[in-house]
C-alpha atoms as a PDB file:
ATOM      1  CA  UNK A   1     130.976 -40.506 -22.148  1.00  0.00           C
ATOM      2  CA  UNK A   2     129.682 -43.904 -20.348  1.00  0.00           C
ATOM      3  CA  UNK A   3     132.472 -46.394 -21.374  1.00  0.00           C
ATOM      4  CA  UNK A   4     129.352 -48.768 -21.318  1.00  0.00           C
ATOM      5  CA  UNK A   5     127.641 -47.054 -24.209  1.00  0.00           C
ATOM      6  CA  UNK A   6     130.382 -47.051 -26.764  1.00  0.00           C
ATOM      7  CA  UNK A   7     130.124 -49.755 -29.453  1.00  0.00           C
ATOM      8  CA  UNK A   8     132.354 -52.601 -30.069  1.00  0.00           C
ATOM      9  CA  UNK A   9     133.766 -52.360 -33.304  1.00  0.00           C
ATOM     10  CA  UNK A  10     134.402 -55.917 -33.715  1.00  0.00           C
ATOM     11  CA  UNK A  11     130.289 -56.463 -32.766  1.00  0.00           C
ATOM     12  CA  UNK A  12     128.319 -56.129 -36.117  1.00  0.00           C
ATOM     13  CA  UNK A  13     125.800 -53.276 -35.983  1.00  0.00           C
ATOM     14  CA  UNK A  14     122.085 -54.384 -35.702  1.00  0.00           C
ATOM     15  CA  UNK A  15     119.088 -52.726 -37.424  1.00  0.00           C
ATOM     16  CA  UNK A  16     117.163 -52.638 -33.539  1.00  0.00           C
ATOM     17  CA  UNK A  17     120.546 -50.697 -32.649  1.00  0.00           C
ATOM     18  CA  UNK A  18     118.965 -47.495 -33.878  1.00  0.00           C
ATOM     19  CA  UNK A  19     115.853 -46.065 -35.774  1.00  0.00           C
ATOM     20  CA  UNK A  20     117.325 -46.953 -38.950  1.00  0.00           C
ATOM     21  CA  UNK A  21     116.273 -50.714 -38.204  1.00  0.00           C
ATOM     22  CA  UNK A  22     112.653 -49.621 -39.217  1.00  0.00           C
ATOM     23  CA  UNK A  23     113.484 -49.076 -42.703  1.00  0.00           C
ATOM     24  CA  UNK A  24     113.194 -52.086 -45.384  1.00  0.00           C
ATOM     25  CA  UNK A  25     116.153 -54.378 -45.931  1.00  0.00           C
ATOM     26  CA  UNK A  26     117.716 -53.598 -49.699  1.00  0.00           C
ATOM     27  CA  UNK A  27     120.860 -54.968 -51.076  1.00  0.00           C
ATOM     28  CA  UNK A  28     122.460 -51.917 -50.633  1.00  0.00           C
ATOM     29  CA  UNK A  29     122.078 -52.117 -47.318  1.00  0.00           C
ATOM     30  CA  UNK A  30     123.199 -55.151 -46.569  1.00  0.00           C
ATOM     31  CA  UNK A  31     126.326 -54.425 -48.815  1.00  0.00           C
ATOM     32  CA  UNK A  32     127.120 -51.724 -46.185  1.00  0.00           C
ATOM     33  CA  UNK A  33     126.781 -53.457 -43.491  1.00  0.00           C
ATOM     34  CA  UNK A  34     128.660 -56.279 -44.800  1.00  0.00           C
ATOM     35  CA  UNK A  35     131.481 -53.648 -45.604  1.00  0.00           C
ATOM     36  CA  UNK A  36     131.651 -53.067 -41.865  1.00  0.00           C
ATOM     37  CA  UNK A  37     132.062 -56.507 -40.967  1.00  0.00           C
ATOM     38  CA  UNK A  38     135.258 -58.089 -40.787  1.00  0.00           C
ATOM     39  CA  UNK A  39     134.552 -62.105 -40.993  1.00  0.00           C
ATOM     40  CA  UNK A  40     134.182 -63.412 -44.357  1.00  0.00           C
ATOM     41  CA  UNK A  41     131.944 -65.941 -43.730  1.00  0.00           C
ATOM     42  CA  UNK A  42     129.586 -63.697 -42.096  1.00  0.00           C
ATOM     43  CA  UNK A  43     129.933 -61.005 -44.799  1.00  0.00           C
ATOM     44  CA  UNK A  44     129.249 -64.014 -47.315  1.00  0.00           C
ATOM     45  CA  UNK A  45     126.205 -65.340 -45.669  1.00  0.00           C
ATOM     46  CA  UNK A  46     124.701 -61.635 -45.492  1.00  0.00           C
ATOM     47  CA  UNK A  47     125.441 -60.959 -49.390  1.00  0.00           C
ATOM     48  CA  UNK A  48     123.577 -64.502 -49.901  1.00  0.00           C
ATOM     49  CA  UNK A  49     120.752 -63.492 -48.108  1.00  0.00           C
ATOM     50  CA  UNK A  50     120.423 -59.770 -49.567  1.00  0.00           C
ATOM     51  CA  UNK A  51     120.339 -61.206 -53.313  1.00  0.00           C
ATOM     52  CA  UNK A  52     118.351 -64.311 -52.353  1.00  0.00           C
ATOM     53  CA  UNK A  53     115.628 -61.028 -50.884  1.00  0.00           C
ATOM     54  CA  UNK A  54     116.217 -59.526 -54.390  1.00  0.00           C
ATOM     55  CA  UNK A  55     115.565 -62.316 -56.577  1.00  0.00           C
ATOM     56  CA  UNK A  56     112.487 -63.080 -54.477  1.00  0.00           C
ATOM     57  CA  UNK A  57     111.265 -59.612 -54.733  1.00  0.00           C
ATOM     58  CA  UNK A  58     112.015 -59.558 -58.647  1.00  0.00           C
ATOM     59  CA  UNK A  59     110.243 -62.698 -58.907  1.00  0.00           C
ATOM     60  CA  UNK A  60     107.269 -61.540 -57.103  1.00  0.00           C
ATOM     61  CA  UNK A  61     106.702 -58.898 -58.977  1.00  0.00           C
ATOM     62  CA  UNK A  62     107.174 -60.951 -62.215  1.00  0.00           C
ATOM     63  CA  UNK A  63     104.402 -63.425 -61.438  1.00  0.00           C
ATOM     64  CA  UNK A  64     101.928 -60.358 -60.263  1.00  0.00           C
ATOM     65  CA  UNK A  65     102.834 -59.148 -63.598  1.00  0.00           C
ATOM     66  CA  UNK A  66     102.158 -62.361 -65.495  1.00  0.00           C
ATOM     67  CA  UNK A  67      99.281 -62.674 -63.722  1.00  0.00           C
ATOM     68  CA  UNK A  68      97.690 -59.761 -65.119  1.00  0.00           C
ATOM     69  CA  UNK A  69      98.145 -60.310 -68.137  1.00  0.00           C
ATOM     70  CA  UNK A  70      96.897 -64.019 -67.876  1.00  0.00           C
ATOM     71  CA  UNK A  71      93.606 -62.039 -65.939  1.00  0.00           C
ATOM     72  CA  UNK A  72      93.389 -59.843 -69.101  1.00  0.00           C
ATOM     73  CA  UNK A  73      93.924 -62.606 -71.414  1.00  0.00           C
ATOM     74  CA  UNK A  74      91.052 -64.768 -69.825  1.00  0.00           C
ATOM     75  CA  UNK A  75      88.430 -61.656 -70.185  1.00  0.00           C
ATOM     76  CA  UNK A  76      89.204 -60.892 -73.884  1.00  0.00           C
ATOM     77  CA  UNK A  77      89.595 -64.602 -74.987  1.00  0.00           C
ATOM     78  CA  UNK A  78      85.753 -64.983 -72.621  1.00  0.00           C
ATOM     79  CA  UNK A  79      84.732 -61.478 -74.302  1.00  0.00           C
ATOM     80  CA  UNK A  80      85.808 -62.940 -77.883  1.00  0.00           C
ATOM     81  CA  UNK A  81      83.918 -66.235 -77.463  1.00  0.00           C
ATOM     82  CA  UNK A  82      81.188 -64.708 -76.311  1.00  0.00           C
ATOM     83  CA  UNK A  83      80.682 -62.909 -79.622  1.00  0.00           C
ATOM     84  CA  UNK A  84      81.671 -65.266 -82.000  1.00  0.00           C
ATOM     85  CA  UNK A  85      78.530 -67.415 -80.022  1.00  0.00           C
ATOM     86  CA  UNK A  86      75.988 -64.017 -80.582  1.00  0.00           C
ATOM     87  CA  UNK A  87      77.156 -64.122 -84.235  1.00  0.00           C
ATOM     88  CA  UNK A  88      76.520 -67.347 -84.834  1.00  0.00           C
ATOM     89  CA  UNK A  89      73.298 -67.552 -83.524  1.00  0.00           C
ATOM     90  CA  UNK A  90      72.211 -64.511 -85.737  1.00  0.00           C
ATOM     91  CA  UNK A  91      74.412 -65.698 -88.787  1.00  0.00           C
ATOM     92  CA  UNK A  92      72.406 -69.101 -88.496  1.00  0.00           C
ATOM     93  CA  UNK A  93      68.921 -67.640 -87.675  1.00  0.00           C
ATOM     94  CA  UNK A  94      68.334 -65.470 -90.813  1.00  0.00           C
ATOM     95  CA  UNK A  95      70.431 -68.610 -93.012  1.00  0.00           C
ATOM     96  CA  UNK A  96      68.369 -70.914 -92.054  1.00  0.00           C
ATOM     97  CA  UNK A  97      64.691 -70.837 -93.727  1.00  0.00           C
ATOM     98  CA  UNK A  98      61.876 -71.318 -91.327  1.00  0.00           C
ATOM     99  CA  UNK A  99      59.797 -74.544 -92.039  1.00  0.00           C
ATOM    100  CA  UNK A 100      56.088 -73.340 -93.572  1.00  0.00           C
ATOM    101  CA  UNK A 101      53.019 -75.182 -93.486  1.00  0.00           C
ATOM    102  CA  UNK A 102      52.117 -77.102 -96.241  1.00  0.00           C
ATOM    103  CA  UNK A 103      49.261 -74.745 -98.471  1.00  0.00           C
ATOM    104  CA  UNK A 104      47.060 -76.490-100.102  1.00  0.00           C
ATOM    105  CA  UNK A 105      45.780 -75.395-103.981  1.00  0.00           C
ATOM    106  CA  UNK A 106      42.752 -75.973-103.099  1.00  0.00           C
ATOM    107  CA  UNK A 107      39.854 -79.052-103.726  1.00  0.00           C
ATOM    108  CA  UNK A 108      39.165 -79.907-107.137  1.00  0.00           C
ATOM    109  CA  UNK A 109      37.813 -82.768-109.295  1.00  0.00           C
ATOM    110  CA  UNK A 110      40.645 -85.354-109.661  1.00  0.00           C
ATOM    111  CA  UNK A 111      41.431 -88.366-112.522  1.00  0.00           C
ATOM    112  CA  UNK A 112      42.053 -91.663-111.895  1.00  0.00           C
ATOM    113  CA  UNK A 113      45.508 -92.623-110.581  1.00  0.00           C
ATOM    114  CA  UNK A 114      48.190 -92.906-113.459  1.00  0.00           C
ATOM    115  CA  UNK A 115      51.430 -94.406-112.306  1.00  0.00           C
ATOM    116  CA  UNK A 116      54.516 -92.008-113.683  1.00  0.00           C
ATOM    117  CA  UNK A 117      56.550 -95.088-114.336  1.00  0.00           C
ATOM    118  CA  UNK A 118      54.186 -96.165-117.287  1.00  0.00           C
ATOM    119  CA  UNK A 119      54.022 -92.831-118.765  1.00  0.00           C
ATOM    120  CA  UNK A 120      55.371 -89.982-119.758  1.00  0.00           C
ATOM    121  CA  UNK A 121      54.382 -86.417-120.266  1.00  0.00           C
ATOM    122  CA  UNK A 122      53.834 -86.754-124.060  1.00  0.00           C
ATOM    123  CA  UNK A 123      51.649 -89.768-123.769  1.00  0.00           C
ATOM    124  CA  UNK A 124      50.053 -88.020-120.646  1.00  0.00           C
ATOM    125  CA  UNK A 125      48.976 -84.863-122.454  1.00  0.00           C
ATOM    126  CA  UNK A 126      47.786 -86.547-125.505  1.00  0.00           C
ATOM    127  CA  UNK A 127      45.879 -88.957-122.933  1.00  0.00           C
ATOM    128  CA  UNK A 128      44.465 -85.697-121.264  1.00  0.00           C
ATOM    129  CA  UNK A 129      43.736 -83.492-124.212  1.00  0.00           C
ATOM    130  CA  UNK A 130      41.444 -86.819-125.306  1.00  0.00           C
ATOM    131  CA  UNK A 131      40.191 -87.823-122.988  1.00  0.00           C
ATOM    132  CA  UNK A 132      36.628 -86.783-121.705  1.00  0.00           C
ATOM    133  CA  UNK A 133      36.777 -84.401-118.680  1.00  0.00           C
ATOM    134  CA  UNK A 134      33.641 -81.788-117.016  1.00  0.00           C
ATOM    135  CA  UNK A 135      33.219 -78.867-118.995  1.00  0.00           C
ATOM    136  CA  UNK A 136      34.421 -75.548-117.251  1.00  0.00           C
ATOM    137  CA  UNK A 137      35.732 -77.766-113.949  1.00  0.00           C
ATOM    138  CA  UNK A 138      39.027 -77.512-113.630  1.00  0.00           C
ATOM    139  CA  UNK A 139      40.339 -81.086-112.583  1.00  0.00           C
ATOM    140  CA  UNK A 140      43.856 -82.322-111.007  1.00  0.00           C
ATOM    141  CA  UNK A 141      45.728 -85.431-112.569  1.00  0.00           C
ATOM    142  CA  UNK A 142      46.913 -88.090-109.490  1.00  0.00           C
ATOM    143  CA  UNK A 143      50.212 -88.663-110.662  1.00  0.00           C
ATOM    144  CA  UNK A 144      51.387 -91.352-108.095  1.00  0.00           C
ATOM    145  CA  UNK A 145      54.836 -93.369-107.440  1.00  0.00           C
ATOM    146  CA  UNK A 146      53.725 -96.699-107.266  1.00  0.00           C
ATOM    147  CA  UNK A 147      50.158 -98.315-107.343  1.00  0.00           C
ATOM    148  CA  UNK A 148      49.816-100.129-103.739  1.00  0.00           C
ATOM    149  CA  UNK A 149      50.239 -96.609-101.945  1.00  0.00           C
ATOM    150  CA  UNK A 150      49.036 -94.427-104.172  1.00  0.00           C
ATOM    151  CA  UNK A 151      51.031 -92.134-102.684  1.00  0.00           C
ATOM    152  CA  UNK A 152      51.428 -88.614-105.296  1.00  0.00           C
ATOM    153  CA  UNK A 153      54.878 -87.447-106.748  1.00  0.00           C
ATOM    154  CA  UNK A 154      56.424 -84.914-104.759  1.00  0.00           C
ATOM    155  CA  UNK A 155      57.272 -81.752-106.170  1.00  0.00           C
ATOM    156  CA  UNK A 156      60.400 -82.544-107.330  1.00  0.00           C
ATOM    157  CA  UNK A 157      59.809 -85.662-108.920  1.00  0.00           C
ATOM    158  CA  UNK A 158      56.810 -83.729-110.900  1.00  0.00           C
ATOM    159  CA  UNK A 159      59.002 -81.028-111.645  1.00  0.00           C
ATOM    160  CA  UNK A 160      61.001 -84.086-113.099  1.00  0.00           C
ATOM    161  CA  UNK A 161      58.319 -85.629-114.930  1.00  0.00           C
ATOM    162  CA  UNK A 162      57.326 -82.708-116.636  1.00  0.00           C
ATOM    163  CA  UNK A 163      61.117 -81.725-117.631  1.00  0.00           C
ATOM    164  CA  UNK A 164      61.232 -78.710-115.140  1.00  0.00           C
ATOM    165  CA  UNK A 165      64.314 -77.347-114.328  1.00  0.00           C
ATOM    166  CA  UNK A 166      62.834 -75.001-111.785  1.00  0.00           C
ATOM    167  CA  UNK A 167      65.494 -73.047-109.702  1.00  0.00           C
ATOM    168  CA  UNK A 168      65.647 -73.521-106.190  1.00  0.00           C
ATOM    169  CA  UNK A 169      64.548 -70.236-104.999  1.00  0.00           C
ATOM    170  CA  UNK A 170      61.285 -70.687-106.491  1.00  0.00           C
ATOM    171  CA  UNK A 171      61.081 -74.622-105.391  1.00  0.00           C
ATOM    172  CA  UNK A 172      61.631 -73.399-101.599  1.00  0.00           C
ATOM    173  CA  UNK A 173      58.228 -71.080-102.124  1.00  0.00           C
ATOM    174  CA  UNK A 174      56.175 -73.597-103.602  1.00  0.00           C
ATOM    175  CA  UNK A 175      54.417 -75.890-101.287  1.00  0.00           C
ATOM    176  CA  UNK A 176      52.474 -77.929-103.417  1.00  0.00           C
ATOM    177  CA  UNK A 177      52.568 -78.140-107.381  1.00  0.00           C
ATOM    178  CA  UNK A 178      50.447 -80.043-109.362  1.00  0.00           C
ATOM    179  CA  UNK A 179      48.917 -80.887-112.951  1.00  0.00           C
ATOM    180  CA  UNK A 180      46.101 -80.259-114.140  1.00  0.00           C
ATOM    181  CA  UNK A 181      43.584 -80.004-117.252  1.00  0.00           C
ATOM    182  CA  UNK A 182      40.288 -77.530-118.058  1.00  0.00           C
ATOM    183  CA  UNK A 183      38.085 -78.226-120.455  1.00  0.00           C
ATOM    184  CA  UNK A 184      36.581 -75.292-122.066  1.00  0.00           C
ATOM    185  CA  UNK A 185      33.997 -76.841-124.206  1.00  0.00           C
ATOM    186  CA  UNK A 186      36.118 -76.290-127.198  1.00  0.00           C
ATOM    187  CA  UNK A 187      39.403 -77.704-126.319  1.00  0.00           C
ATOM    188  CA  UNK A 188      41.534 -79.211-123.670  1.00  0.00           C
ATOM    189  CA  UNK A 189      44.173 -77.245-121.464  1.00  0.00           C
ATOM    190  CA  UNK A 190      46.648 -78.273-119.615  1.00  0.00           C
ATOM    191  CA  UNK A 191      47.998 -76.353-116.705  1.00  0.00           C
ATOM    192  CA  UNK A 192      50.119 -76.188-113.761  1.00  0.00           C
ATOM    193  CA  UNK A 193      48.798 -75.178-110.129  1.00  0.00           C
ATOM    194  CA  UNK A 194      50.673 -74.459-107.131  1.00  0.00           C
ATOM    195  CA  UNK A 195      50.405 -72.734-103.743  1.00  0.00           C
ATOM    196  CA  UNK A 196      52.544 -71.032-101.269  1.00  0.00           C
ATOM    197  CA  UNK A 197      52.104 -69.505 -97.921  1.00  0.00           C
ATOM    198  CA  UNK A 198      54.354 -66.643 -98.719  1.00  0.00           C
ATOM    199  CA  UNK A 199      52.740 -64.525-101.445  1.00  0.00           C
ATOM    200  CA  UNK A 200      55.285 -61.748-101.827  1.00  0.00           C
ATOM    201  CA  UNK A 201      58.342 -64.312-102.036  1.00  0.00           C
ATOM    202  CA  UNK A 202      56.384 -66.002-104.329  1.00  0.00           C
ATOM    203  CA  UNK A 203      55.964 -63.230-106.567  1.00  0.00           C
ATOM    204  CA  UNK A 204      59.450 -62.049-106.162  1.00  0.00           C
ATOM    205  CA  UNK A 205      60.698 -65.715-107.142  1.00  0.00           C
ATOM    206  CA  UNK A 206      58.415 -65.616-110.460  1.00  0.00           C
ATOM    207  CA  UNK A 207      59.667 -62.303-111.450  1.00  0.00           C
ATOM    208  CA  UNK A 208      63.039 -63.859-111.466  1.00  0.00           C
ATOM    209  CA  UNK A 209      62.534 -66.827-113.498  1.00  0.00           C
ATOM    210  CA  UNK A 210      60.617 -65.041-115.659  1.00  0.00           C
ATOM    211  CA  UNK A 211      63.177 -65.636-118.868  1.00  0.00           C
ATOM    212  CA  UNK A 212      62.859 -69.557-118.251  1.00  0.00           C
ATOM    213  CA  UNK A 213      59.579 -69.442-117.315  1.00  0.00           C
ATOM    214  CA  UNK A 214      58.590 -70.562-120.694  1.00  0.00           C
ATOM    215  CA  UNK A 215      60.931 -73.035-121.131  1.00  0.00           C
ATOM    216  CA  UNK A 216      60.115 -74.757-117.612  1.00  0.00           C
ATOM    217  CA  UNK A 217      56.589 -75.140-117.978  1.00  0.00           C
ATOM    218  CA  UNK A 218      55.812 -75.144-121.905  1.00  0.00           C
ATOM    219  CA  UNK A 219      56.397 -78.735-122.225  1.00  0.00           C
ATOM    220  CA  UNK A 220      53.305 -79.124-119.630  1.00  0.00           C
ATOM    221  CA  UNK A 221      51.236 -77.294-121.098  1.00  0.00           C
ATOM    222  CA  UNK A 222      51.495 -78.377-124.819  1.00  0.00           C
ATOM    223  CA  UNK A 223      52.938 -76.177-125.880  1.00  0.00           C
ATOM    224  CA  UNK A 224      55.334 -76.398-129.228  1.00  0.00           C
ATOM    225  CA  UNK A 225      57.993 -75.208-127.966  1.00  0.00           C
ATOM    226  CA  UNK A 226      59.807 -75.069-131.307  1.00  0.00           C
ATOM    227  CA  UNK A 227      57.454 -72.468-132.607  1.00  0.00           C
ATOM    228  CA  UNK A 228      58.122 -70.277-129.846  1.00  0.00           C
ATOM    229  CA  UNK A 229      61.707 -70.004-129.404  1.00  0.00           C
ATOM    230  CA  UNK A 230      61.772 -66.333-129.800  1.00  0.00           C
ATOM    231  CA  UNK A 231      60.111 -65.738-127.023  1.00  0.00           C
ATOM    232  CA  UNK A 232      62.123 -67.366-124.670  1.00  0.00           C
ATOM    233  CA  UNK A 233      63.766 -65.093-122.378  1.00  0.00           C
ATOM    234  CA  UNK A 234      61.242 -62.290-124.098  1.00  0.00           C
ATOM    235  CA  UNK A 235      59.797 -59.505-121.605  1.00  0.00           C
ATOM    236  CA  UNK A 236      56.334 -60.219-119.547  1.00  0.00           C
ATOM    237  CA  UNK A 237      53.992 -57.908-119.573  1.00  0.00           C
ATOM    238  CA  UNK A 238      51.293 -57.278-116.702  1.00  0.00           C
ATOM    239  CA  UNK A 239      47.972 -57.172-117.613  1.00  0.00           C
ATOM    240  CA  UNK A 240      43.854 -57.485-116.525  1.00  0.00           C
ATOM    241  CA  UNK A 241      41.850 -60.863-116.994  1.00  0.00           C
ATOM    242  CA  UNK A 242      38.303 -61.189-115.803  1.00  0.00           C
ATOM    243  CA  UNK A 243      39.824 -58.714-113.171  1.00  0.00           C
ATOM    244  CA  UNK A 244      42.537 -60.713-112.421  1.00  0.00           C
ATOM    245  CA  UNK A 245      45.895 -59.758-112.556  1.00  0.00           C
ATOM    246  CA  UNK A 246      48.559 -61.839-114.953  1.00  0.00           C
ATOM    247  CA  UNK A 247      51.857 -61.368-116.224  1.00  0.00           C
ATOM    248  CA  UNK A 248      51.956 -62.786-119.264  1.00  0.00           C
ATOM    249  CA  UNK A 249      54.159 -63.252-122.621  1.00  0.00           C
ATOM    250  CA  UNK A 250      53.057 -63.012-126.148  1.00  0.00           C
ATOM    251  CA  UNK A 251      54.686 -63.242-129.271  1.00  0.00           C
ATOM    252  CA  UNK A 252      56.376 -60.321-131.018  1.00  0.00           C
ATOM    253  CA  UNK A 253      53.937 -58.676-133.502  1.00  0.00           C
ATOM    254  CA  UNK A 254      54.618 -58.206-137.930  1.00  0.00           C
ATOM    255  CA  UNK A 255      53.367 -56.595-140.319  1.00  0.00           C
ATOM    256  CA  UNK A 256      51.177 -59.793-141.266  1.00  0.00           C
ATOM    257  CA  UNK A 257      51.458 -61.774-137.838  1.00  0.00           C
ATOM    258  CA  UNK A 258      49.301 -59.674-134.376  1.00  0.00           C
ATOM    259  CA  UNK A 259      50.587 -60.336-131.549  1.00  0.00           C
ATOM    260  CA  UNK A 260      49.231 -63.613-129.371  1.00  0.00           C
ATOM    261  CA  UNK A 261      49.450 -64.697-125.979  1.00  0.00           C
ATOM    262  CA  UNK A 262      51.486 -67.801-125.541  1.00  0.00           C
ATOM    263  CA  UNK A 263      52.076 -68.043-121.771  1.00  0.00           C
ATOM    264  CA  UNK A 264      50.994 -66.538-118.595  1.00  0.00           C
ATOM    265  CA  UNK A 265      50.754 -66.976-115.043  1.00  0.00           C
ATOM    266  CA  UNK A 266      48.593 -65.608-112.165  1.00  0.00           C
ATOM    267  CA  UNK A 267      46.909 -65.258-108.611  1.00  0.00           C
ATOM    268  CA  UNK A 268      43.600 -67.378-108.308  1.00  0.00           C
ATOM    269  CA  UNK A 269      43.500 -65.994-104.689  1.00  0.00           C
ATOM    270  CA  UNK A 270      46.399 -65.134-102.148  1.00  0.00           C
ATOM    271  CA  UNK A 271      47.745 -68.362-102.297  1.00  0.00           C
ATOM    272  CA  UNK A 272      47.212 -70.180-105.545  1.00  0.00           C
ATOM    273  CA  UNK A 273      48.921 -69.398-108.385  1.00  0.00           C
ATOM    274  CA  UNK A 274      48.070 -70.677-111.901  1.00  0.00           C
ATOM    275  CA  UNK A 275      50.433 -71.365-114.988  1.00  0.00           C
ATOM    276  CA  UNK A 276      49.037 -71.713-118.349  1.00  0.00           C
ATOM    277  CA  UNK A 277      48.047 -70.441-121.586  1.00  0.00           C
ATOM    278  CA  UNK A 278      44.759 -68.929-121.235  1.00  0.00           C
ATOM    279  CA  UNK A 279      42.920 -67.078-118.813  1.00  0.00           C
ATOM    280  CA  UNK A 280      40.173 -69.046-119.250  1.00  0.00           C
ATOM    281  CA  UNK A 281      41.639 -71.273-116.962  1.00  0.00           C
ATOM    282  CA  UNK A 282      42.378 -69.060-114.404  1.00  0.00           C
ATOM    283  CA  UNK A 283      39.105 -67.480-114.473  1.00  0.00           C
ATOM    284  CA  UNK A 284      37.840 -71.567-113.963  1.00  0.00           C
ATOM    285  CA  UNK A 285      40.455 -72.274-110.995  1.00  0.00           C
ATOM    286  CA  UNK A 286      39.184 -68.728-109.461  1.00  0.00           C
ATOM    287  CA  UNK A 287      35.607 -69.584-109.882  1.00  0.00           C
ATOM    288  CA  UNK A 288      36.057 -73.020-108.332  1.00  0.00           C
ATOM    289  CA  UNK A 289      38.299 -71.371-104.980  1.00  0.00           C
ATOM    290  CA  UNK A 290      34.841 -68.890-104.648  1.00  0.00           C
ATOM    291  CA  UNK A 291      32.307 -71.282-105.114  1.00  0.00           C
ATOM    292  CA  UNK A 292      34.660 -73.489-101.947  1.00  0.00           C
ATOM    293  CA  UNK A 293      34.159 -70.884 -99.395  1.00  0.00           C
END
């Protein structure tokens, strides 16, 4: 053997020394190599470095990990918000009613302007049920807040006037309500007219409040509400006018006593409903919607 090729054993063995320099550096490694080595300060330094390459490595791996799961995080918090926005928007779209157009109940005869303040519905119906008005044309009472405007009550503050406690359901299908008076030729009727652009609702509404129905209009339309207490919250029944369909409520029939109509409510057209207590005045309001068109 070449006396030239045989290795110091007090020279440290290097990784470019042999093919096993090609392999990654662990601590193991360097552990062995610093077993072969007989300075301290050099076997010190190379245990320093090995864990300071371990703890680097460890701590690589940590943050790649941590980094996922911030990646992950990110997407389903995005994911999460995302949805929550989709679900609001629907939520908030079918909560929210859409604003109608005002429908009007159609053009009629009207009185003279009565301010509500110097009124009130007693005086008002005895006023109207005394007053002169044009046989078989239905007429509308300008109810207004204050003289210098002349400006009508709103549906609420008629509703108000007239001791309504109408539920808000039916209030949001109402667009316009107002009162109004028929003379027939032999008496004077009150009634109440409103529209609403939504038919079906309407009628849905109605059906609903059926069992106060009585209660929140009677007042209006003269009615004495004392004699007809057992009919409150009574059944309606549906039933023909002049070809016109009604629901209507009537008092319970005895052995001495046939029944008789006492309340009712119907279509004048699509759009106009009419509240009172005889068809007569529907049959009038429906005559005076044709006769516009």
């Amino acid at each position: 053997m070449n006396p030239e090729q045989v290795q110091d054993p007090n020279v440290p063995h290097r990784p470019e020394d042999s093919q096993e320099g090609h392999r990654s550096h662990t601590y193991q490694d360097d552990l062995n190599q610093a077993m072969n080595v007989t300075e301290a300060p050099v076997v010190q330094e190379m245990l320093k470095n090995a864990r300071d390459r371990e703890e680097f490595a460890a701590l690589e791996v940590k943050e790649q990990g941590e980094k996922k799961v911030y990646s992950l995080s990110s997407i389903l918090l995005l994911v999460l918000t995302i949805g929550i926005i989709i679900y609001g928007a629907y939520y908030y779209s079918h909560l929210t009613v859409k604003v109608q157009p005002i429908q009007s109940v159609g053009a009629f005869p009207v009185s003279q302007n009565l301010l509500a303040s110097n009124t009130n519905l007693q005086q008002l119906i005895t006023n109207l049920t005394t007053t002169p008005t044009p046989v078989g044309k239905p007429t509308l009472i300008n109810l207004v807040n204050d003289s210098k405007t002349d400006t009508l009550l709103s549906n609420s503050q008629l509703y108000s006037f007239i001791g309504a406690v109408v539920p808000e359901p039916l209030q949001s299908v109402i667009s316009v309500a107002r009162l109004g008076v028929l003379n027939t030729g032999t008496k004077v009727l009150p009634f109440v007219i409103v529209s609403t652009t939504n038919p079906e609702s309407a009628s849905k509404e109605f059906a609903i409040a059926e069992p106060n129905l009585l209660q929140m209009f009677g007042p209006a339309l003269n009615i004495n509400m004392g004699s007809v207490q057992n009919n409150v919250g009574q059944n309606f029944q549906s039933q023909y006018f002049y070809n016109l369909p009604v629901r209507s409520l009537s008092t319970v029939a005895t052995p001495n006593t046939p029944s008789q109509m006492v309340f009712l409510y119907g279509y004048a057209n699509n759009n106009i409903i009419v509240i009172t207590t005889d068809p007569q005045v529907l049959k009038a309001v429906y005559d005076s919607l044709i006769n516009q068109h």
